[in-house]
Protein backbone atom coordinates (compact mmCIF):
# COMPACT_ATOMS: atom_id res chain seq x y z
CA UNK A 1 0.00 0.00 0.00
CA UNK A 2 2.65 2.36 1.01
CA UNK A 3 4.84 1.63 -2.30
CA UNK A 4 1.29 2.31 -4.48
CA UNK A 5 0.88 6.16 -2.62
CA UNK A 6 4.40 7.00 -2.95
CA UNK A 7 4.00 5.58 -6.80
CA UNK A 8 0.61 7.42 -7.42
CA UNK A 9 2.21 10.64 -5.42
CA UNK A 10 5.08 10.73 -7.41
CA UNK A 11 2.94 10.45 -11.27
CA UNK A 12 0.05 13.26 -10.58
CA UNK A 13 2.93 15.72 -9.81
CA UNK A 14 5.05 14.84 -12.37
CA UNK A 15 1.86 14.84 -14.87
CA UNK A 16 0.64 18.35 -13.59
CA UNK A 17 5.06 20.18 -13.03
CA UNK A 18 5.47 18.97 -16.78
CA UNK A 19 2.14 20.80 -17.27
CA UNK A 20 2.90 23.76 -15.45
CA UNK A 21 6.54 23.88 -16.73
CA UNK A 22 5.30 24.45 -20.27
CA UNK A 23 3.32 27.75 -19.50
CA UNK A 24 6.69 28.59 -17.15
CA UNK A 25 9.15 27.87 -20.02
CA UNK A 26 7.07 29.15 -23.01
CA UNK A 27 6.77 32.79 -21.00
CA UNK A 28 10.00 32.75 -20.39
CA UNK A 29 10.48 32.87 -24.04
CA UNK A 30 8.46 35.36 -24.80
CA UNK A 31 10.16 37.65 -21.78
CA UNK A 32 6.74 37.51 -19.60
CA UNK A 33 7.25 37.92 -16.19
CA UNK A 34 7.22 34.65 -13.88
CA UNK A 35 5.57 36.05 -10.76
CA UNK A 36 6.17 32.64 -9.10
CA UNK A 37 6.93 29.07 -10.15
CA UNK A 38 6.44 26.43 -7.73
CA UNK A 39 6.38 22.38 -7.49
CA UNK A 40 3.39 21.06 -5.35
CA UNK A 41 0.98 22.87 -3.52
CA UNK A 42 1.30 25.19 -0.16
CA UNK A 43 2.32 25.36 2.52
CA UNK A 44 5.73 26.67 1.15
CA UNK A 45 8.52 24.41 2.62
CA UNK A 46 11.46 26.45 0.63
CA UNK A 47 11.24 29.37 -1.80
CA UNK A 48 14.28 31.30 -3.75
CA UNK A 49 13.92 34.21 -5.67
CA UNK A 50 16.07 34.93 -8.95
CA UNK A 51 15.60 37.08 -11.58
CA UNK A 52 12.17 38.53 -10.69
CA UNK A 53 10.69 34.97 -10.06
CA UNK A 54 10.56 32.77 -6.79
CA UNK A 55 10.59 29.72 -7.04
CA UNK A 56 9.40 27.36 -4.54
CA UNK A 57 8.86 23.55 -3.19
CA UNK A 58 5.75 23.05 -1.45
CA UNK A 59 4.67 20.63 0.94
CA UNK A 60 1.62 18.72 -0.93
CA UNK A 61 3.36 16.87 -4.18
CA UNK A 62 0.24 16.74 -6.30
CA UNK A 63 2.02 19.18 -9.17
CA UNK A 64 2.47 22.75 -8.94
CA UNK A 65 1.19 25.99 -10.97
CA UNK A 66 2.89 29.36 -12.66
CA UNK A 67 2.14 32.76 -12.14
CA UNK A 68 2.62 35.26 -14.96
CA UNK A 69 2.15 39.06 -14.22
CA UNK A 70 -1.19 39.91 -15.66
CA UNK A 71 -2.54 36.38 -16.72
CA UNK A 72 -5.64 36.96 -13.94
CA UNK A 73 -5.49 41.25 -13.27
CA UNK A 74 -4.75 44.17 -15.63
CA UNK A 75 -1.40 45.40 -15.85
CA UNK A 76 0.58 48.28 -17.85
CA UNK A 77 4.14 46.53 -18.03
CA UNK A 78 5.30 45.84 -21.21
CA UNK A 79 6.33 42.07 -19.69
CA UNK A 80 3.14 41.45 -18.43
CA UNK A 81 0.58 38.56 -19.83
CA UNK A 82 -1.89 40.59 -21.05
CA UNK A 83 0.01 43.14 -23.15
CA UNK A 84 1.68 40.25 -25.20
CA UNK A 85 0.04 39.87 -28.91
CA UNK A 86 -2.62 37.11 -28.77
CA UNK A 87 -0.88 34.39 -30.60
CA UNK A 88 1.68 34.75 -28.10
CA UNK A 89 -0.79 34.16 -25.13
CA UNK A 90 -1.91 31.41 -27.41
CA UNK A 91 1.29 29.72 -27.09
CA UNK A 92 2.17 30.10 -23.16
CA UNK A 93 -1.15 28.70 -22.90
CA UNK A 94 -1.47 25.85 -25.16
CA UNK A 95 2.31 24.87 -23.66
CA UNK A 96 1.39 23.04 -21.01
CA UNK A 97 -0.52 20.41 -23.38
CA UNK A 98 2.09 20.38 -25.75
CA UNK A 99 4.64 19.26 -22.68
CA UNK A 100 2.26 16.74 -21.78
CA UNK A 101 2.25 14.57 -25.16
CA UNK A 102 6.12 15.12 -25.55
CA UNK A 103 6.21 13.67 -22.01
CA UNK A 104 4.22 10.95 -23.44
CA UNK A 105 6.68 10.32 -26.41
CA UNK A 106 9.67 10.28 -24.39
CA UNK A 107 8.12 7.74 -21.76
CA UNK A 108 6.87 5.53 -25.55
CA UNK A 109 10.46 5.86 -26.72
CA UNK A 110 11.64 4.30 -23.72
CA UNK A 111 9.08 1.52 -23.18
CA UNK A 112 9.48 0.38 -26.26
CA UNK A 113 13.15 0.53 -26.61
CA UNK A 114 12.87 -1.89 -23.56
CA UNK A 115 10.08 -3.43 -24.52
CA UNK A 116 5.88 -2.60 -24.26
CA UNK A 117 2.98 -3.43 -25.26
CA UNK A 118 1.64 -0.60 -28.18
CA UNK A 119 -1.33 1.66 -26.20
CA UNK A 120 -3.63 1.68 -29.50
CA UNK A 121 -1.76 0.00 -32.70
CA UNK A 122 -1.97 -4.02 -33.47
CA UNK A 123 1.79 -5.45 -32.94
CA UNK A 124 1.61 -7.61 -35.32
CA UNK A 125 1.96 -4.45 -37.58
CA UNK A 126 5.30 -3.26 -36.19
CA UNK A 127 8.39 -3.89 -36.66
CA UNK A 128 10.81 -4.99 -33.93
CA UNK A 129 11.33 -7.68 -31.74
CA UNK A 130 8.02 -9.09 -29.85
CA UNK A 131 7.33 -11.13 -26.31
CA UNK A 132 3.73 -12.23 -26.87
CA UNK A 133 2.41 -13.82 -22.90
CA UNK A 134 -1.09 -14.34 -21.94
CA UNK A 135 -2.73 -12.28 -18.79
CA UNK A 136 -5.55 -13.41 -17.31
CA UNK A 137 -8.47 -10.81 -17.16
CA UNK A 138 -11.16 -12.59 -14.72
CA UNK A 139 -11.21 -15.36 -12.42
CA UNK A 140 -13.89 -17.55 -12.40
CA UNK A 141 -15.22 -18.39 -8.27
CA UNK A 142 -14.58 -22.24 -7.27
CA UNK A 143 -12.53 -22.75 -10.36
CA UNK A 144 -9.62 -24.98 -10.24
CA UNK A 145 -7.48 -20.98 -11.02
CA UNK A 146 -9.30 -19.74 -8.11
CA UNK A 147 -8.22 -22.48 -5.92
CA UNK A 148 -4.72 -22.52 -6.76
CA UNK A 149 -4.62 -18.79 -5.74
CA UNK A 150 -4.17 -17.28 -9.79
CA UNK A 151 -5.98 -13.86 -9.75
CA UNK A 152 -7.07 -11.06 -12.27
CA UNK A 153 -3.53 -9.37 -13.82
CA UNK A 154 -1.46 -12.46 -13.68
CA UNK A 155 0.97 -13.40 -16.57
CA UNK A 156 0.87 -17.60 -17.42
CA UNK A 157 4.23 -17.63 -18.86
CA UNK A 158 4.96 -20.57 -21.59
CA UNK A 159 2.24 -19.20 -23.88
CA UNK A 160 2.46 -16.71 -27.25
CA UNK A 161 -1.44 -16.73 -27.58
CA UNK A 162 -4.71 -17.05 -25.87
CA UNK A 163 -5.33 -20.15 -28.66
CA UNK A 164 -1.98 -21.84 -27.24
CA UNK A 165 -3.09 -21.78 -23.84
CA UNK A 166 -6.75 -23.02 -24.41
CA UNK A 167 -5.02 -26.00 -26.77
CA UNK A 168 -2.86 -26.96 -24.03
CA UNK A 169 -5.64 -26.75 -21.15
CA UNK A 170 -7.94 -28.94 -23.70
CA UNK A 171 -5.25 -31.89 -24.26
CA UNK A 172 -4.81 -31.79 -20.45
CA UNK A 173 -9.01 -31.99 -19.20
CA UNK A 174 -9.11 -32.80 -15.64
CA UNK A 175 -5.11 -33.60 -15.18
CA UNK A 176 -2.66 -32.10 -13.05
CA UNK A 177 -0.72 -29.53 -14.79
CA UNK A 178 2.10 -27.27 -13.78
CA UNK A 179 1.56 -23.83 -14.69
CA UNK A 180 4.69 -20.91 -14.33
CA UNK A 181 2.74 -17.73 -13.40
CA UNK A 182 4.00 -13.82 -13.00
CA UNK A 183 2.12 -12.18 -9.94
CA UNK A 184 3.80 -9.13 -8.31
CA UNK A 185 6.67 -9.00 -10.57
CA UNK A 186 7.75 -12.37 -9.54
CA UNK A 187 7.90 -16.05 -10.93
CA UNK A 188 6.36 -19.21 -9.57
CA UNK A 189 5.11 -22.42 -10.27
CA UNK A 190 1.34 -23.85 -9.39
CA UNK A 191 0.44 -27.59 -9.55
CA UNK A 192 -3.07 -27.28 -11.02
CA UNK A 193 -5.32 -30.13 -11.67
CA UNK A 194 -8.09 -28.73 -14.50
CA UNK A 195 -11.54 -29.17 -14.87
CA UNK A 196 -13.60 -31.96 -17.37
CA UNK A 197 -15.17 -28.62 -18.14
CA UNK A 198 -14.26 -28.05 -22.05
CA UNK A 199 -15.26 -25.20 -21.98
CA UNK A 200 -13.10 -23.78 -19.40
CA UNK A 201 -10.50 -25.79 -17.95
CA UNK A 202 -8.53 -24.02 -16.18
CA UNK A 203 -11.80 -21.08 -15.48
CA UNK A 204 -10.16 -17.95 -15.96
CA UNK A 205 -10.89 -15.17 -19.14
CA UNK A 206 -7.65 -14.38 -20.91
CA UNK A 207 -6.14 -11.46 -23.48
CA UNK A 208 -2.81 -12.25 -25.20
CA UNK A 209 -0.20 -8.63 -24.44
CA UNK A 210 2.66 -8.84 -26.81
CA UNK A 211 5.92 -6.53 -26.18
CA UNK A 212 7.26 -4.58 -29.10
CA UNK A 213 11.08 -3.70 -28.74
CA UNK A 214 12.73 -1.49 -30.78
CA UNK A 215 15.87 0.25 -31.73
CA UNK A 216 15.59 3.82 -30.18
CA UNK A 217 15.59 5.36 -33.66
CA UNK A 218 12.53 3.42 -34.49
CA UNK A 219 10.89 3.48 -31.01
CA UNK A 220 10.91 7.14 -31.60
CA UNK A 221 8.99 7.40 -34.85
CA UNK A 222 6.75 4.47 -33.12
CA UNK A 223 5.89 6.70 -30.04
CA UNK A 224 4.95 9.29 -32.43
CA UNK A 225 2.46 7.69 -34.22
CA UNK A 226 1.05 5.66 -31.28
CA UNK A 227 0.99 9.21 -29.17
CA UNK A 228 -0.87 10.18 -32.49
CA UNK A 229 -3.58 7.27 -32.70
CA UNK A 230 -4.16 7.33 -28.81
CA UNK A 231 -4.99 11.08 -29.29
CA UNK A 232 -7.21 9.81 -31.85
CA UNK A 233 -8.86 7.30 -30.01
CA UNK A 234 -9.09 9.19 -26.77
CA UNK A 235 -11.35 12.17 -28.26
CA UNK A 236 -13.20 9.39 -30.37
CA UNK A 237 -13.97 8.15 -26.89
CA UNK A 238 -14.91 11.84 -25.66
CA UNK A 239 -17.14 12.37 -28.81
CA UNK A 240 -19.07 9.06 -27.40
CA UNK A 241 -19.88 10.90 -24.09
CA UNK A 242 -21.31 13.59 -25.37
CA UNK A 243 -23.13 12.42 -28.33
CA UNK A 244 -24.69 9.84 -25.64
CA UNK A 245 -25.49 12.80 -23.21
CA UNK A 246 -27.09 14.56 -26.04
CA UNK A 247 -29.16 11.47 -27.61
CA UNK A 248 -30.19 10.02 -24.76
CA UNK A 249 -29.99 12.53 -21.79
CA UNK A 250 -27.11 11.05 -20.24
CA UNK A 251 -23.83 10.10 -20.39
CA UNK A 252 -24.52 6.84 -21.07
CA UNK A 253 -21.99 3.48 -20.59
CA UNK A 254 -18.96 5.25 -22.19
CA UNK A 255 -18.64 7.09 -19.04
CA UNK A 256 -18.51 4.14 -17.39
CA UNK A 257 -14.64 4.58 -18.38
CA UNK A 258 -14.06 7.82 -16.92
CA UNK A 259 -12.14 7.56 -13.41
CA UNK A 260 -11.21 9.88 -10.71
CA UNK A 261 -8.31 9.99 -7.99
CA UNK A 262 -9.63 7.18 -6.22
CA UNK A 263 -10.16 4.84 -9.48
CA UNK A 264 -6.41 6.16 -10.84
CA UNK A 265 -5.14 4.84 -7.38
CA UNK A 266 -6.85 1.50 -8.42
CA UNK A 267 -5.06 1.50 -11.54
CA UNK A 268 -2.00 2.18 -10.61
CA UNK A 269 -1.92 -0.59 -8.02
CA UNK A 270 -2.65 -3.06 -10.59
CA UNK A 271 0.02 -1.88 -13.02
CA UNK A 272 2.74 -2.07 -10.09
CA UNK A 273 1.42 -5.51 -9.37
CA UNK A 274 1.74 -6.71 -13.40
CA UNK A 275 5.23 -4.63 -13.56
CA UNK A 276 6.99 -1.30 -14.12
CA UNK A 277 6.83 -1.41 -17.25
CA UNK A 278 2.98 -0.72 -17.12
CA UNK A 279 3.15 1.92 -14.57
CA UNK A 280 4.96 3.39 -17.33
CA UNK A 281 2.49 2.82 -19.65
CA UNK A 282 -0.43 4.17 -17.29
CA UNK A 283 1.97 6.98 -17.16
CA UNK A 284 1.65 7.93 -20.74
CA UNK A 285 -1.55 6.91 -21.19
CA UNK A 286 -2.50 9.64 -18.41
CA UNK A 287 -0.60 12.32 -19.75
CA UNK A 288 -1.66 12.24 -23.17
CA UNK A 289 -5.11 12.11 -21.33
CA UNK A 290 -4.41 15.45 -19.18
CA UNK A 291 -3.24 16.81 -21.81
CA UNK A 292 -6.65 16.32 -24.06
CA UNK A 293 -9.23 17.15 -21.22
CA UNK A 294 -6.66 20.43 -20.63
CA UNK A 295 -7.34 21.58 -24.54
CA UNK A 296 -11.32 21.04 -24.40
CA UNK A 297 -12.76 24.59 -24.71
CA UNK A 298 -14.44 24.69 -21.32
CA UNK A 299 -14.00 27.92 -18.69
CA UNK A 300 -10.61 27.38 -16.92
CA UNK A 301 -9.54 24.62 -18.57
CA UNK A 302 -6.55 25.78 -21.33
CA UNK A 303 -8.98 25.48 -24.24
CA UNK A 304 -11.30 27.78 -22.50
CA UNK A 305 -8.66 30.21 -22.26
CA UNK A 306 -7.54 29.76 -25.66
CA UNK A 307 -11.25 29.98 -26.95
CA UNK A 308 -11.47 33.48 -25.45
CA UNK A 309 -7.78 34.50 -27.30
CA UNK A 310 -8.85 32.97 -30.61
CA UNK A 311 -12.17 35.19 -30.24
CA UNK A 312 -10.29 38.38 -29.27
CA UNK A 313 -7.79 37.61 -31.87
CA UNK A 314 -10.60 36.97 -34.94
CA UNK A 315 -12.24 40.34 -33.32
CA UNK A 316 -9.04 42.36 -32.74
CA UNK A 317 -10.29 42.88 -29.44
CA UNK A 318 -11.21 41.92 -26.34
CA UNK A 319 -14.99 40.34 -27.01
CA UNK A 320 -15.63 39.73 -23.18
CA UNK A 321 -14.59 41.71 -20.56
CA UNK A 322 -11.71 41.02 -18.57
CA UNK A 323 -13.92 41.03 -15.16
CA UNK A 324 -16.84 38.84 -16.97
CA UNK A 325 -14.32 36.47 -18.40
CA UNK A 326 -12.95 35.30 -14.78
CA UNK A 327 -16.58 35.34 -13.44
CA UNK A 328 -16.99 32.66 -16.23
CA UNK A 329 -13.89 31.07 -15.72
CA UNK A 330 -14.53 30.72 -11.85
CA UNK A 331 -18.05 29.11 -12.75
CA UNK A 332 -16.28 26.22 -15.09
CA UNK A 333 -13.53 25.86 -12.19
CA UNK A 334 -16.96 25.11 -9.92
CA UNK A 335 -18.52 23.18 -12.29
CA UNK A 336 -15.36 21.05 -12.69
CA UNK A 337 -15.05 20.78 -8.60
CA UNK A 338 -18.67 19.17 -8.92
CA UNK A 339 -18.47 16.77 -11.85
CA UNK A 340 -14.71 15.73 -9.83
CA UNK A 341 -16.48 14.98 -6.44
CA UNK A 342 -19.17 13.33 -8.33
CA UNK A 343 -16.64 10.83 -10.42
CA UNK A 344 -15.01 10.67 -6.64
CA UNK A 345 -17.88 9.38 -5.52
CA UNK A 346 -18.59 6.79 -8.30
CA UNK A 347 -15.33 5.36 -8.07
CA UNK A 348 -15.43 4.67 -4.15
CA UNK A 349 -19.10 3.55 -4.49
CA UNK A 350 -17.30 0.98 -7.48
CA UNK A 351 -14.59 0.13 -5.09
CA UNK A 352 -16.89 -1.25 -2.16
C-alpha cells in the first residue's frame, strides 16, 4: 500500500510540473514575467527568488502551478501577460498540453526501446522484436485458477497466444498440470489439476499482451504515431460521451470509463502488481489524457482560455470583458469541482 501512494504521489505531480513547466518555459520565451513558479501545492517548505521569479517547493506533491504578471489582473508593463500579442498568449497557454504529449513520447520511446505493449496499434503491424504472454483478465469463483490462488492481472508464462493456452488446457481436461505464473513481478510455479469442463479448464478469461522492442531510432517514430492514434482514439472516446449525453440525456456506458483519484489509485496498483513497465504505460496513457481534457474549450480549462484569445484575436479585441471572463472562468472551475467529487464518488461507491 505504502509503495502504491508513494507511486501514485510521485505520477500526478510529475503529470501536472510537466504541465505547469510548459506555461513557465514558453513565458520565459516570450520575456513575460514569472511572478512565481512552484512544485506542489502550499504550505511553502522552501522558496528562492532569482531574476524577478521565486521559485518554490511546497509541501503537498500533487504538481504545482505558474504565475505570470497579468494572466488573472490588468497590468501596464510591457512584460506582463496581457500586453503580449494574442498568438503569443496562445502559445504560453497551449504549452502546457504540448509538454504533456512530448512527455508521453519520451516515456513511448523508452518503453518500447525496452520493450511494451503498443497503447492503440496491433503489434503484429510493427516492426521490432516481440514477447507475446497471456494475462488473465477474470477469475472464475470455485474454479480450479481460483483455488490454486491465480488472480485477475497475472501473466501464465509458456504461452504466445490465448489459442496456445486453451489448446494446451484442452489436451490436459481434468489432469494435473504445472503452470509458471508472473504475480507481483515475480515467478512461480502452481500444480493445477483442470476441470472436465471443455469449456473452461482451467476457469479464468484471458487477453494475449505482446511486447514490441525497438531500436531507439525506431521506437521514436513508433511513439509518435502511437501518441498520435491514442490522441485519436481518446477524443473518439470523448465524442461518445457527449453524443450519448445529447441522444439520450445522459452520459450513457462510455462514461462508465471515466475515473477519478480514487479509481487512478486503483489503476496504478494493478500496473505495479503486473510490472513497471505498465506503470509506465499508465503513465503515458494519463498524460496524453491530461493533456486532451486540458485543450477542451471549457472555462478554466486551457482550451477555454484559448477559446477566449482565438475570439479576441478573430475580433481584434477583447470580445468579453476582462472582469466577466474570470466570473466565467470561476463558474467552469466550480462546475469542474462538482463533476470531480461526483466521479469521486462513483469510483469509491465501485470500489466497495
Amino acid at each position: 500500500m505504502f509503495l502504491t501512494i508513494i507511486t501514485f504521489i510521485v505520477i500526478l505531480g510529475v503529470l501536472v510540473f510537466v504541465h505547469e513547466f510548459g506555461h513557465f518555459i514558453v513565458a520565459k520565451l516570450f520575456g513575460i514575467k514569472v511572478e512565481e513558479f512552484a512544485f506542489g501545492f502550499p504550505p511553502r517548505l522552501i522558496s528562492w527568488k532569482k531574476k524577478g521569479t521565486v521559485y518554490a517547493i511546497n509541501a503537498i506533491p500533487l504538481g504545482g502551478y505558474v504565475k505570470l504578471l497579468g494572466e488573472e489582473e490588468d497590468s501596464k508593463s510591457p512584460d506582463s501577460f496581457n500586453h503580449k500579442k494574442v498568438r503569443v498568449r496562445i502559445a504560453v497557454v497551449v504549452a502546457g498540453v504540448i509538454m504533456n504529449f512530448i512527455l508521453a513520447i519520451v516515456l513511448m520511446t523508452i518503453g518500447f526501446s525496452i520493450g511494451m505493449t503498443p497503447l492503440v496499434s496491433d503489434p503484429a503491424n510493427m516492426v521490432g522484436t516481440k514477447e507475446s504472454k497471456v494475462m488473465v483478465t477474470y477469475v472464475y469463483p470455485n474454479s480450479p485458477a481460483a483455488q490454486a490462488g491465480i488472480s485477475e492481472n497475472n501473466i501464465i508464462n509458456g504461452f504466445s497466444s490465448t489459442t496456445d493456452l486453451q489448446q494446451f488446457t484442452h489436451s490436459h481436461l481434468g489432469q494435473e498440470v504445472t503452470v509458471s505464473l508472473q504475480a507481483d513481478g515475480k515467478n512461480k510455479d502452481l500444480k493445477i489439476k483442470l476441470s472436465n469442463d471443455i469449456n473452461s479448464p482451467l476457469g479464468v478469461g484471458i487477453v494475449p499482451i505482446t511486447k514490441v522492442k525497438q531500436p531507439v531510432g525506431q521506437a521514436f517514430i513508433s511513439s509518435i504515431k502511437e501518441t498520435g492514434l491514442a490522441i485519436g482514439a481518446l477524443f473518439s472516446f470523448l465524442g461518445n460521451i457527449i453524443k450519448s449525453f445529447f441522444t439520450t440525456g445522459h452520459a450513457g456506458a462510455a462514461a462508465e470509463g471515466v475515473v477519478g483519484p480514487v479509481g487512478l489509485f486503483n489503476f496504478t496498483a494493478q500496473a505495479i502488481k503486473i510490472g513497471w513497465i505498465y506503470v509506465l504505460q499508465l503513465v503515458i496513457l494519463l498524460s496524453i489524457n491530461l493533456g486532451i481534457v486540458n485543450i477542451l474549450p471549457f472555462p478554466a480549462l486551457d482550451g477555454g482560455k484559448i477559446l477566449f484569445l482565438a475570439l479576441e484575436g478573430t475580433f481584434r479585441r477583447k470580445v468579453v470583458r476582462a472582469e466577466i471572463e474570470n466570473i466565467i472562468h470561476l463558474i467552469g472551475f466550480a462546475l469542474l469541482i462538482l463533476l470531480f467529487i461526483a466521479i469521486t464518488f462513483k469510483d469509491v461507491k465501485n470500489f466497495f
